[in-house]
Protein backbone atom coordinates (compact mmCIF):
# COMPACT_ATOMS: atom_id res chain seq x y z
CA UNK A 1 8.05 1.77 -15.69
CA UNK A 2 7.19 4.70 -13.08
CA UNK A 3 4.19 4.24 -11.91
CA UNK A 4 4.24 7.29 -9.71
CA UNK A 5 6.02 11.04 -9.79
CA UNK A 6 6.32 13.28 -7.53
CA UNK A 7 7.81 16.65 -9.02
CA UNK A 8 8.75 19.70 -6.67
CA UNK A 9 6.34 19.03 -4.10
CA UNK A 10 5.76 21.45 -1.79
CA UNK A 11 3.62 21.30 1.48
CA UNK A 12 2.90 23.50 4.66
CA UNK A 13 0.72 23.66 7.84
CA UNK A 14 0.34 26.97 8.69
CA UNK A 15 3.95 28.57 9.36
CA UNK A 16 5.16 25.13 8.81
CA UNK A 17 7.13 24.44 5.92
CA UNK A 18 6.79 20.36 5.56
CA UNK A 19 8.30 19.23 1.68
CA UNK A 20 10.26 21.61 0.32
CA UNK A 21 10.30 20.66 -3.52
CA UNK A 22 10.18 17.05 -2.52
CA UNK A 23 10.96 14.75 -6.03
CA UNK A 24 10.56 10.94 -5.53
CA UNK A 25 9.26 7.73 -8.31
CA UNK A 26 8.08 4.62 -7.76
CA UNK A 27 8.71 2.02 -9.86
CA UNK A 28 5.83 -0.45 -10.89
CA UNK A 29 6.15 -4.14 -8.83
CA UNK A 30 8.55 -2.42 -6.89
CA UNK A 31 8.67 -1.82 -3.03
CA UNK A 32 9.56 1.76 -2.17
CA UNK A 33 10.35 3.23 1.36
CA UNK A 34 10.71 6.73 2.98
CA UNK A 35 12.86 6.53 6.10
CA UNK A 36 13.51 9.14 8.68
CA UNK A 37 12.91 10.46 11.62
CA UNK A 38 10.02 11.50 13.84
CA UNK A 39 8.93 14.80 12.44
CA UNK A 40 10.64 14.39 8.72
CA UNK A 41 7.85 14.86 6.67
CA UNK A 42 7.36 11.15 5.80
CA UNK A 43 3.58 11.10 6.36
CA UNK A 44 3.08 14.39 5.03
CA UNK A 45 4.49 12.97 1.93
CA UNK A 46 1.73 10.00 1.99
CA UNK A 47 -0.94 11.76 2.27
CA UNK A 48 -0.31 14.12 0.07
CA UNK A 49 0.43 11.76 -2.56
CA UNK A 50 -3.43 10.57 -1.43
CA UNK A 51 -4.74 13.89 -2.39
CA UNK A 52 -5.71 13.96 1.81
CA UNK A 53 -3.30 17.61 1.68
CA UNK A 54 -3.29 20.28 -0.58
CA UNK A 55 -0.13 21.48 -2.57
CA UNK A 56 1.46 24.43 -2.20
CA UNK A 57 3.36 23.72 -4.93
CA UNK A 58 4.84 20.90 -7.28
CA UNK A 59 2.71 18.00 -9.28
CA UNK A 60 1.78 14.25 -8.90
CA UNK A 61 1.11 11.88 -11.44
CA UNK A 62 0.17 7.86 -11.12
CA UNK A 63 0.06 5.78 -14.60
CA UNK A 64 1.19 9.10 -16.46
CA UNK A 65 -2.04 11.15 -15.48
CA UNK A 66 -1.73 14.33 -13.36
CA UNK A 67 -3.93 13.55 -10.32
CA UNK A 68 -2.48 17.11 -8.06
CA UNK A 69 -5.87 18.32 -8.29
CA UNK A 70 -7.97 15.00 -8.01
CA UNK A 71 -9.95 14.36 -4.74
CA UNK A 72 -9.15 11.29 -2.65
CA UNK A 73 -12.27 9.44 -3.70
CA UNK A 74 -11.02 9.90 -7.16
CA UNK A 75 -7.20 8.94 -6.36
CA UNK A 76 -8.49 5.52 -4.51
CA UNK A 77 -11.14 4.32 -7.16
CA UNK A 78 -8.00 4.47 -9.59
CA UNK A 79 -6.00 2.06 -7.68
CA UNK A 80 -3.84 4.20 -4.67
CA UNK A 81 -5.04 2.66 -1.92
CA UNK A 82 -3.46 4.14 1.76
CA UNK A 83 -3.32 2.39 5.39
CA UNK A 84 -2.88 5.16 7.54
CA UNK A 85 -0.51 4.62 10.81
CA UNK A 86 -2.81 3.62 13.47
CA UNK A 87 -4.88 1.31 11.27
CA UNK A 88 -8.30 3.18 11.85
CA UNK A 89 -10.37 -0.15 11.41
CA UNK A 90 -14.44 0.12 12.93
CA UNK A 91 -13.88 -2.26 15.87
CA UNK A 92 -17.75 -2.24 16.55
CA UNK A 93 -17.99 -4.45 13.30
CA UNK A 94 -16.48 -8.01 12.38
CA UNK A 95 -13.69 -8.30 10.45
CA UNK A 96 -15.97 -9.55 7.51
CA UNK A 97 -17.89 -6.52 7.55
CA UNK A 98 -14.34 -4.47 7.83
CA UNK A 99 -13.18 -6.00 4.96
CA UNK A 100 -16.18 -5.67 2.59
CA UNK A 101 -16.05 -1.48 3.16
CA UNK A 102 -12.67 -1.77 1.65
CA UNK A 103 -14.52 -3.48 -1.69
CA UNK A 104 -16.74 -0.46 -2.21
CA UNK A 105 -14.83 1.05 -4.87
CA UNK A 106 -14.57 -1.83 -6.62
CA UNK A 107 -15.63 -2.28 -10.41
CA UNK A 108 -15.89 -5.03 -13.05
CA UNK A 109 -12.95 -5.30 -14.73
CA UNK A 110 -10.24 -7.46 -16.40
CA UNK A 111 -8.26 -9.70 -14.02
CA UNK A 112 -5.62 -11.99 -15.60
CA UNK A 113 -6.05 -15.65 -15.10
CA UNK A 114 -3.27 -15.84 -12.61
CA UNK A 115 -4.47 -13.37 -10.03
CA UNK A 116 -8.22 -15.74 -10.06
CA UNK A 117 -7.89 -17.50 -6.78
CA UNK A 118 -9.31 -21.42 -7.15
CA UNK A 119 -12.16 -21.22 -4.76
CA UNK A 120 -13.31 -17.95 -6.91
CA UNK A 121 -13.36 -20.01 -10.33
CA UNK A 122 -17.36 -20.33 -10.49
CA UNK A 123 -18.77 -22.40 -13.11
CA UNK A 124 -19.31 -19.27 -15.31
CA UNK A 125 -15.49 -18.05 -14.58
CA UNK A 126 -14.46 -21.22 -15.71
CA UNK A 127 -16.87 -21.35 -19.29
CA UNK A 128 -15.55 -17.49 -19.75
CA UNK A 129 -11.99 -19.04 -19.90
CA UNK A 130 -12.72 -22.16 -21.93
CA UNK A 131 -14.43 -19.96 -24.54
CA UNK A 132 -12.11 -16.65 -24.53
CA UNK A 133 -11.61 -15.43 -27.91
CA UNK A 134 -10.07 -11.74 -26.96
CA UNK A 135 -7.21 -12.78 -24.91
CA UNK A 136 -5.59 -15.63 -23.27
CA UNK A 137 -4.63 -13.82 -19.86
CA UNK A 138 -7.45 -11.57 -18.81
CA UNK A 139 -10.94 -12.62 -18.60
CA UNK A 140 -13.97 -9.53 -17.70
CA UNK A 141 -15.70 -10.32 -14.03
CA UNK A 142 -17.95 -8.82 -12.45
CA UNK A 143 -18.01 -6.95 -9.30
CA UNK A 144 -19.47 -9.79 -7.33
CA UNK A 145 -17.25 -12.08 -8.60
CA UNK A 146 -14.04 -9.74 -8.16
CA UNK A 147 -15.00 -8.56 -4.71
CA UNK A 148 -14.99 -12.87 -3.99
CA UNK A 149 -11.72 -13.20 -5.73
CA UNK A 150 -10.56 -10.68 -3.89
CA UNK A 151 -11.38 -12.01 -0.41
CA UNK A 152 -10.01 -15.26 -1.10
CA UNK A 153 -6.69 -13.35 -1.93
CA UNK A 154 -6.92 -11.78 1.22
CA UNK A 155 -7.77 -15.13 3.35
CA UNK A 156 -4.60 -16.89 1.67
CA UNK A 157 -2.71 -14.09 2.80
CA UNK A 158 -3.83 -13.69 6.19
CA UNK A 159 -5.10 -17.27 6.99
CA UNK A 160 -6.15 -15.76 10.79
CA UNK A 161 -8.69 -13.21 9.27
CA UNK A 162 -10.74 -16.20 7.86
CA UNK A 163 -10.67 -17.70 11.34
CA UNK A 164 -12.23 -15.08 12.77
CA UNK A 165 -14.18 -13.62 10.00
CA UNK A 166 -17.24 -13.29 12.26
CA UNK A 167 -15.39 -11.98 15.37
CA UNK A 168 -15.74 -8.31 16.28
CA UNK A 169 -12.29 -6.28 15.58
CA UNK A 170 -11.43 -4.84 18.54
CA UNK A 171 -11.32 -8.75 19.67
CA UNK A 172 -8.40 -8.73 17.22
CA UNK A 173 -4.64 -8.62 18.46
CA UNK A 174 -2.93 -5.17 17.92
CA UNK A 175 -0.96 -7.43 14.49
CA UNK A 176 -4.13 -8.90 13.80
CA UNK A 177 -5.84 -5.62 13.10
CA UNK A 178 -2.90 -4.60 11.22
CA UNK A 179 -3.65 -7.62 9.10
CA UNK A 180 -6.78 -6.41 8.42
CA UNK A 181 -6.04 -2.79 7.99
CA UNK A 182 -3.92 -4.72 5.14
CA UNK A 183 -6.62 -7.00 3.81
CA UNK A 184 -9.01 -4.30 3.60
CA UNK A 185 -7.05 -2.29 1.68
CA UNK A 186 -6.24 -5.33 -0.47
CA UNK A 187 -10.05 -5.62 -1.21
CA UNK A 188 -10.03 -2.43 -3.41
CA UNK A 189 -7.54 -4.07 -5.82
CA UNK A 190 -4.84 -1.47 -4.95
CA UNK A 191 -1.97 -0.83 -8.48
CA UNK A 192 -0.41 1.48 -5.21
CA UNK A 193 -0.41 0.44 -2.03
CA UNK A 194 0.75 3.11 0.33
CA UNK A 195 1.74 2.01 3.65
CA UNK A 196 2.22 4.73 7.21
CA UNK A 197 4.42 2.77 9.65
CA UNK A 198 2.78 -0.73 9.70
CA UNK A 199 5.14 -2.02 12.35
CA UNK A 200 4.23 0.60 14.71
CA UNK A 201 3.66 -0.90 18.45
CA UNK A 202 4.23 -4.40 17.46
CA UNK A 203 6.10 -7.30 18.63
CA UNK A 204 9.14 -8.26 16.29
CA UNK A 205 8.29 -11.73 14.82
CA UNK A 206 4.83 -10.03 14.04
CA UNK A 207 6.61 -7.35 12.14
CA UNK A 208 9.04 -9.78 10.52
CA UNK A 209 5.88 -12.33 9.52
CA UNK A 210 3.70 -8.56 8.08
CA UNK A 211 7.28 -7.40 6.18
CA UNK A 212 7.46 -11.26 4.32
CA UNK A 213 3.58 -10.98 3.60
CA UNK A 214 4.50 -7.21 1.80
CA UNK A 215 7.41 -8.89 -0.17
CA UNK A 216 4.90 -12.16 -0.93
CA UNK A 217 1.93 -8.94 -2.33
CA UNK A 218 4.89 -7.04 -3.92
CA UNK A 219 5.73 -10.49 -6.16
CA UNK A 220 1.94 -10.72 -6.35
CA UNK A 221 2.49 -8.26 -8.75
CA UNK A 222 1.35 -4.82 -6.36
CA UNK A 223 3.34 -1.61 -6.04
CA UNK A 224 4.12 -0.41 -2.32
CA UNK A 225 5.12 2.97 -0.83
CA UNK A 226 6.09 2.16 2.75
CA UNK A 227 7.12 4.73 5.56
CA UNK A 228 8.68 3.14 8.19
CA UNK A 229 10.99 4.01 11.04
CA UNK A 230 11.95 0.49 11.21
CA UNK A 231 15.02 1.32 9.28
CA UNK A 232 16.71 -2.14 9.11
CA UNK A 233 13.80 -4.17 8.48
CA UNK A 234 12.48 -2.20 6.08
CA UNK A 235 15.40 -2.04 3.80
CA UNK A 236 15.27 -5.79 3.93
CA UNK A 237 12.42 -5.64 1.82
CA UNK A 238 12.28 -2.52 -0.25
CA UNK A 239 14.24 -2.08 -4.01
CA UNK A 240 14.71 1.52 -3.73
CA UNK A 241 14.77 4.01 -0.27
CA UNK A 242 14.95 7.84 0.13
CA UNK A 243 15.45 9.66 3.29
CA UNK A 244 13.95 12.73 4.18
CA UNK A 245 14.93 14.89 7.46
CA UNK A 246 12.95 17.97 8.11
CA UNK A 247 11.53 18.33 4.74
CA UNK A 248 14.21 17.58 2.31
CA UNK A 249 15.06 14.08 0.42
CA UNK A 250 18.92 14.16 1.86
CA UNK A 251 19.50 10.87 0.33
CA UNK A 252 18.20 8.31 -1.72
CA UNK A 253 19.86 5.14 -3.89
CA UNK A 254 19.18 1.10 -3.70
CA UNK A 255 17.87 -0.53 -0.45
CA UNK A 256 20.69 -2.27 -1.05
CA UNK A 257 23.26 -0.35 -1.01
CA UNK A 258 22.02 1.48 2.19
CA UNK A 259 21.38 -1.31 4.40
CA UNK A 260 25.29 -1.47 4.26
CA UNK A 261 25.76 2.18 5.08
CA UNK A 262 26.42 2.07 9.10
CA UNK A 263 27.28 6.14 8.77
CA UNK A 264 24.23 6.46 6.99
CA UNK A 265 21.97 4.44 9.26
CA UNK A 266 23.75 6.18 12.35
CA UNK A 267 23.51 9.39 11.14
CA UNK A 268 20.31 9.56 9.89
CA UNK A 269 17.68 6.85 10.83
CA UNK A 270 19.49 6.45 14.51
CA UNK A 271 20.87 2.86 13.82
């Protein structure tokens, strides 16, 4: 299933012409990366599939509904959640505190039985799923009890941000606050996770352990949209690539089939 389309996109700053009828899908449980160079249009595509830039043209939809003319507010509380490059976390606050702003959108809801964490089964969780009559993989919590789940998620996936849960951010390494730009994002129980350059400035066995916790949230059952100009590391990961240069997807197939494409990788992501 597609859970996102972008049809004949079309975006400019000014004089700047930035997608030219840009047409890409995302697959649900899928990782999904946009390569390219400095200047492609890569982030302009993010955010415009965040509803942060207008349209000039062209149409967006995420779970089959049209969301081109939806604010960003709107586009997050239904589940398209975006770290920005440059991870924009408030480093006055502790990472707790960073993590909880990324709950505010968060709802009661269904959550299937395996996505409840263990230390989040309360006494009442547990008597909901003894006594469920309606279904035998989704039980209704509350938003107290999801926000919980949630951070337990998050603390099993980044073991460090419970260690220093009570620590200021800026007292976090440059990966460490990458984590939590992650985790927080996490919080809002994202269906599309949308990801601008997450390796940016950081040493390589920090990337490589941040690229195997993507591929651990992507069998967790969450959609990603990744730009990256870590080329080679990124189709490690990612089912399905496109590359855009100066506007235009110029090619796009399984990650795959491109990480063995030296002429592509020279020619067009400088590999």
């Amino acid at each position: 299933m597609d859970i996102l389309k972008v049809t004949d996109v079309d975006v400019s700053y000014g004089a700047i012409h930035a997608l030219k009828n840009v047409n890409i899908t995302v697959k649900e449980n899928s990782i999904t990366t946009i390569l390219g160079s400095n200047g492609g249009g890569k982030s302009t595509l993010l955010k415009s599939i965040s509803r942060l830039l207008p349209l000039n043209n062209g149409s967006i939809e995420f779970e089959d509904k049209d969301i081109t003319k939806l604010s960003p507010e709107k586009v997050t509380q239904m589940g398209i959640i975006h770290v920005p490059e440059g991870r924009q976390i408030f480093g006055d606050i502790t990472v707790y505190e960073n993590l909880m702003i990324g709950a505010f959108t968060v709802k009661k809801g269904m959550v299937s039985l395996e996505n409840i964490h263990q230390d989040a089964m309360t006494p009442r969780i547990k008597k909901l799923i003894e006594t469920n009559k309606t279904s035998e993989e989704e039980v209704l919590l509350t938003r107290k009890e999801i926000i919980h789940n949630n951070l337990m998620r998050v603390y099993d996936y980044f073991p460090v941000l419970k260690e220093r849960k009570d620590q200021v951010a800026m007292s976090l390494s440059g990966g460490e606050q990458q984590m939590l730009a992650i985790g927080r994002a996490l919080m809002g129980t994202p269906k599309l996770l949308i990801l601008d350059e997450p390796s940016l400035g950081l040493a390589p066995l920090i990337v490589k352990n941040i690229f195997n916790i993507l591929k651990q949230l992507r069998n967790d059952g969450i959609t990603i949209l990744i730009v990256e100009q870590n080329a080679l590391q990124t189709l490690k990961i990612a089912d399905y690539a496109y590359v855009i240069r100066i506007g235009d997807i110029i090619k796009q197939g399984k990650a795959s089939d491109m990480i063995n494409d030296p002429e592509l990788l020279e020619a067009y992501l400088g590999k």
